[in-house]
N, C-alpha and C. Protein backbone atom coordinates (compact mmCIF):
# COMPACT_ATOMS: atom_id res chain seq x y z
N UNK A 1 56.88 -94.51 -23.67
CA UNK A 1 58.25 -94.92 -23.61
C UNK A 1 58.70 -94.88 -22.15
N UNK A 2 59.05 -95.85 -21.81
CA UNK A 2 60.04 -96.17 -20.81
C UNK A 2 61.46 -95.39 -20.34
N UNK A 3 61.75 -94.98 -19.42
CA UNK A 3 62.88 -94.78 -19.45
C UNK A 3 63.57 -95.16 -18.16
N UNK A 4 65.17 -96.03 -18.27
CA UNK A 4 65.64 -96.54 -17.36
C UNK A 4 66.80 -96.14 -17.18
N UNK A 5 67.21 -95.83 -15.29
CA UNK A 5 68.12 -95.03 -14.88
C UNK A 5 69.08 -95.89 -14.37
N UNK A 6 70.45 -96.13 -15.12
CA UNK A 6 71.46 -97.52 -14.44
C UNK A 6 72.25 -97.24 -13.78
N UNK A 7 72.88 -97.97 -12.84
CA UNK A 7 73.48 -96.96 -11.39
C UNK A 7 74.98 -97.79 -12.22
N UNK A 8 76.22 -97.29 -12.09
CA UNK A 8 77.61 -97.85 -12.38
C UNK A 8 77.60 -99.21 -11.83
N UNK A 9 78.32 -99.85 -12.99
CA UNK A 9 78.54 -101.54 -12.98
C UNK A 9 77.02 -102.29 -13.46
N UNK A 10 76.32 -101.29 -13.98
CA UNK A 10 74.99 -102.11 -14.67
C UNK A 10 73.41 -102.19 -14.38
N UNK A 11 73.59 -102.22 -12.63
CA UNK A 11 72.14 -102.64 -12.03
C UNK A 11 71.39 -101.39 -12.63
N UNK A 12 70.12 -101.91 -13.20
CA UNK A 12 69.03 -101.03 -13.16
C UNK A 12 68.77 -100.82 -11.60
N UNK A 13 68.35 -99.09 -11.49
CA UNK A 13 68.00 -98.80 -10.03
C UNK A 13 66.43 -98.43 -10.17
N UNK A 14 66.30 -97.69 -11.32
CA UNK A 14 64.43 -97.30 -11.42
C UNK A 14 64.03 -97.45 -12.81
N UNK A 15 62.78 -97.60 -13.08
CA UNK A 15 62.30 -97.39 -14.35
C UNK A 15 61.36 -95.83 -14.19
N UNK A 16 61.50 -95.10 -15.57
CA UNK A 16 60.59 -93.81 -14.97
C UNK A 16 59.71 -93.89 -16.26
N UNK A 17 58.61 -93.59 -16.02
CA UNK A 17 57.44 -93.00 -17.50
C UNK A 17 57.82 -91.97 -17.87
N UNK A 18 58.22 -91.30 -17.01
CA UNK A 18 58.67 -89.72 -17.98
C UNK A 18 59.38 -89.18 -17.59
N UNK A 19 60.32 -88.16 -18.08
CA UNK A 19 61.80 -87.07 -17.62
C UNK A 19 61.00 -85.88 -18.12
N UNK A 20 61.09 -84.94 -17.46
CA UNK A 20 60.82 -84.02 -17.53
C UNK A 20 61.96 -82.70 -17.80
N UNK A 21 62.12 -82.25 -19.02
CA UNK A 21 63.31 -81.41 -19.02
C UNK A 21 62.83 -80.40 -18.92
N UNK A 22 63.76 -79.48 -18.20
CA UNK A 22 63.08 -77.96 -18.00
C UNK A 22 62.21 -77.64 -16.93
N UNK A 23 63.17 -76.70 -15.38
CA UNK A 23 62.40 -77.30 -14.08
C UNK A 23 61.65 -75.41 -13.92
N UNK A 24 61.08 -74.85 -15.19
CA UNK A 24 60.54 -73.76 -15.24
C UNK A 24 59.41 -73.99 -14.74
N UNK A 25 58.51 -72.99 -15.10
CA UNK A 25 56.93 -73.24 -14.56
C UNK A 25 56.70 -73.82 -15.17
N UNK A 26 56.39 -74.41 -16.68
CA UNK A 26 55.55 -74.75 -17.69
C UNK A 26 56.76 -76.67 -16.74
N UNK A 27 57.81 -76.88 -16.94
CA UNK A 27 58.37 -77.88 -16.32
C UNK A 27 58.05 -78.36 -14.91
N UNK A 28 57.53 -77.70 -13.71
CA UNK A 28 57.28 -78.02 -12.61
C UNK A 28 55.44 -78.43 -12.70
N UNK A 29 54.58 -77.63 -13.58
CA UNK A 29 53.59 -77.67 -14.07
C UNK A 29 53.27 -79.00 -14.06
N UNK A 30 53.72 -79.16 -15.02
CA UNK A 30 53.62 -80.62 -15.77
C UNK A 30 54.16 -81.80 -14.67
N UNK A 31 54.98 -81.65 -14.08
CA UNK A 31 55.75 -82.67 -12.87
C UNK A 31 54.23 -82.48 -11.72
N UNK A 32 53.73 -81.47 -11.20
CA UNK A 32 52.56 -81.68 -10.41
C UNK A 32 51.22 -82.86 -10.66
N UNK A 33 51.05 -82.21 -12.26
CA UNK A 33 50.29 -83.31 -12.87
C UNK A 33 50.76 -84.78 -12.91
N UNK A 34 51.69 -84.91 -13.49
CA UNK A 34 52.72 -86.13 -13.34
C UNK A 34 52.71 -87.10 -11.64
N UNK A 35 52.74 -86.04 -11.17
CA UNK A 35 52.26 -86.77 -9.74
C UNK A 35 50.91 -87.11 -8.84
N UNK A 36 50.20 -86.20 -9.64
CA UNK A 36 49.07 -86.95 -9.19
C UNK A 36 48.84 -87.85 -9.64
N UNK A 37 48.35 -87.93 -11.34
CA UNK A 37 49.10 -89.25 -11.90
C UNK A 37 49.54 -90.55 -11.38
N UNK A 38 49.97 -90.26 -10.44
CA UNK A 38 51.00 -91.25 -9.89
C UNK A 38 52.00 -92.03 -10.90
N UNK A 39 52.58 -90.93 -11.71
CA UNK A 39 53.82 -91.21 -12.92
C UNK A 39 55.34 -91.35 -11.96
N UNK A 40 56.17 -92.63 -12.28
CA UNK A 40 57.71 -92.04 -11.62
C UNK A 40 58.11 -90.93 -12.31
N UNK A 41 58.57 -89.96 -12.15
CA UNK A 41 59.25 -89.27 -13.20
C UNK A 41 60.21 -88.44 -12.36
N UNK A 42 61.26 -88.06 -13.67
CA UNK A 42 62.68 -86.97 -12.65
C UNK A 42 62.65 -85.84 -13.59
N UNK A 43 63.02 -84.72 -13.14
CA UNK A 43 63.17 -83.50 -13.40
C UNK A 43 64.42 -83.32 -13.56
N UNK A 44 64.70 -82.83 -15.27
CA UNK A 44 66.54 -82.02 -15.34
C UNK A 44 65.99 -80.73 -15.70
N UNK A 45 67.26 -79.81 -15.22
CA UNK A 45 67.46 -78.92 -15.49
C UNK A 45 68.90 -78.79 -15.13
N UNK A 46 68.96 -77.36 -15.87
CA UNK A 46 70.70 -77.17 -15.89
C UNK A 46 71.18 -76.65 -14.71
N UNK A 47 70.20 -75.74 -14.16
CA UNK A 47 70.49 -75.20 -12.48
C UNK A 47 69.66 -75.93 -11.52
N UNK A 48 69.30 -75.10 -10.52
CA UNK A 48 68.30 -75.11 -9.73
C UNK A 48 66.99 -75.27 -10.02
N UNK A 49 66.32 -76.20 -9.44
CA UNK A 49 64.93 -76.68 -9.85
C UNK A 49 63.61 -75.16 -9.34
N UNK A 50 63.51 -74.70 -10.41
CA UNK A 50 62.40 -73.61 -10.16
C UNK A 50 63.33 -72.22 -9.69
N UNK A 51 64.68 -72.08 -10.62
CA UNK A 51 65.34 -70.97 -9.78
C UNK A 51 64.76 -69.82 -10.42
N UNK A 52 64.27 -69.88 -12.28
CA UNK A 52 63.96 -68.99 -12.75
C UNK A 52 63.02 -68.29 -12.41
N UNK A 53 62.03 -68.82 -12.40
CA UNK A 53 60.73 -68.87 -11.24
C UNK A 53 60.58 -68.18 -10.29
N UNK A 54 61.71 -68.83 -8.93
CA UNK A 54 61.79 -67.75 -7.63
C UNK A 54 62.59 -66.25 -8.07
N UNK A 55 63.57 -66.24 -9.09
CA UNK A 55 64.19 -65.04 -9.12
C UNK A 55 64.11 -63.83 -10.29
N UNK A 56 62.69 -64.62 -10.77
CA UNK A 56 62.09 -63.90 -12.11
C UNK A 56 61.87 -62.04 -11.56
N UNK A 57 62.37 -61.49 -12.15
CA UNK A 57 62.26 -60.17 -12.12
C UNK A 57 60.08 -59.82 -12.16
N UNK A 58 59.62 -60.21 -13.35
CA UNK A 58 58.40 -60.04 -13.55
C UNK A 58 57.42 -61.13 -12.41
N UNK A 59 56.41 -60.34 -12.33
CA UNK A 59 55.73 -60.96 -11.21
C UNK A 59 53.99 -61.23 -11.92
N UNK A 60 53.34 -62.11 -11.59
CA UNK A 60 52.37 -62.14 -12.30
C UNK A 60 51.28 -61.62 -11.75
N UNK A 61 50.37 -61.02 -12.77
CA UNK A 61 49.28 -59.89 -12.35
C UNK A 61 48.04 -60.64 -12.34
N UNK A 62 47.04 -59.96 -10.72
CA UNK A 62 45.76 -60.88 -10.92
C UNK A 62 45.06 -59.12 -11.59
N UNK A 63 43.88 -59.19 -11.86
CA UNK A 63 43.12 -58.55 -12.31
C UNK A 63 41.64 -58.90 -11.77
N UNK A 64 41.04 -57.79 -11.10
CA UNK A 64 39.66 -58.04 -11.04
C UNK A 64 39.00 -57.21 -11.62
N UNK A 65 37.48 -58.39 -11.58
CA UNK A 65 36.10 -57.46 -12.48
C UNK A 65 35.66 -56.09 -11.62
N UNK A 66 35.91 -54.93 -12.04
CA UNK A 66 35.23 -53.91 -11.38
C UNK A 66 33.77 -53.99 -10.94
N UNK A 67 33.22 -54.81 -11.51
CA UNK A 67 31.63 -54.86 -10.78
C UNK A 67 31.78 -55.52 -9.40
């Protein structure tokens, strides 16, 4: 599916392959792929793109093999 973004008074300005809702990890994730891809696509979210992300309290753990 197509999706087309119309600027006021009518003109189509872009066509996009995909919207991406939700600019979380699992949302920015998917937008990386999307661009290699070489997909148009736009990102909504309700705030800041990746704010949850930068201001996430939890931090993610690496773990290594003791050997």
């Amino acid at each position: 599916m197509k999706w087309t973004r119309r600027l006021v008074g009518g003109r189509m300005s872009e066509v996009l392959d995909a919207l991406v809702i939700g600019a979380g990890s699992a949302g920015l994730g998917v937008s990386y792929f999307l661009k290699r891809a070489g997909r148009n696509h736009h990102i909504l979210d309700r705030g800041r793109i990746g704010e949850t992300w930068r201001t996430s309290k939890t931090r993610a753990r690496t773990y290594r093999n003791s050997r």
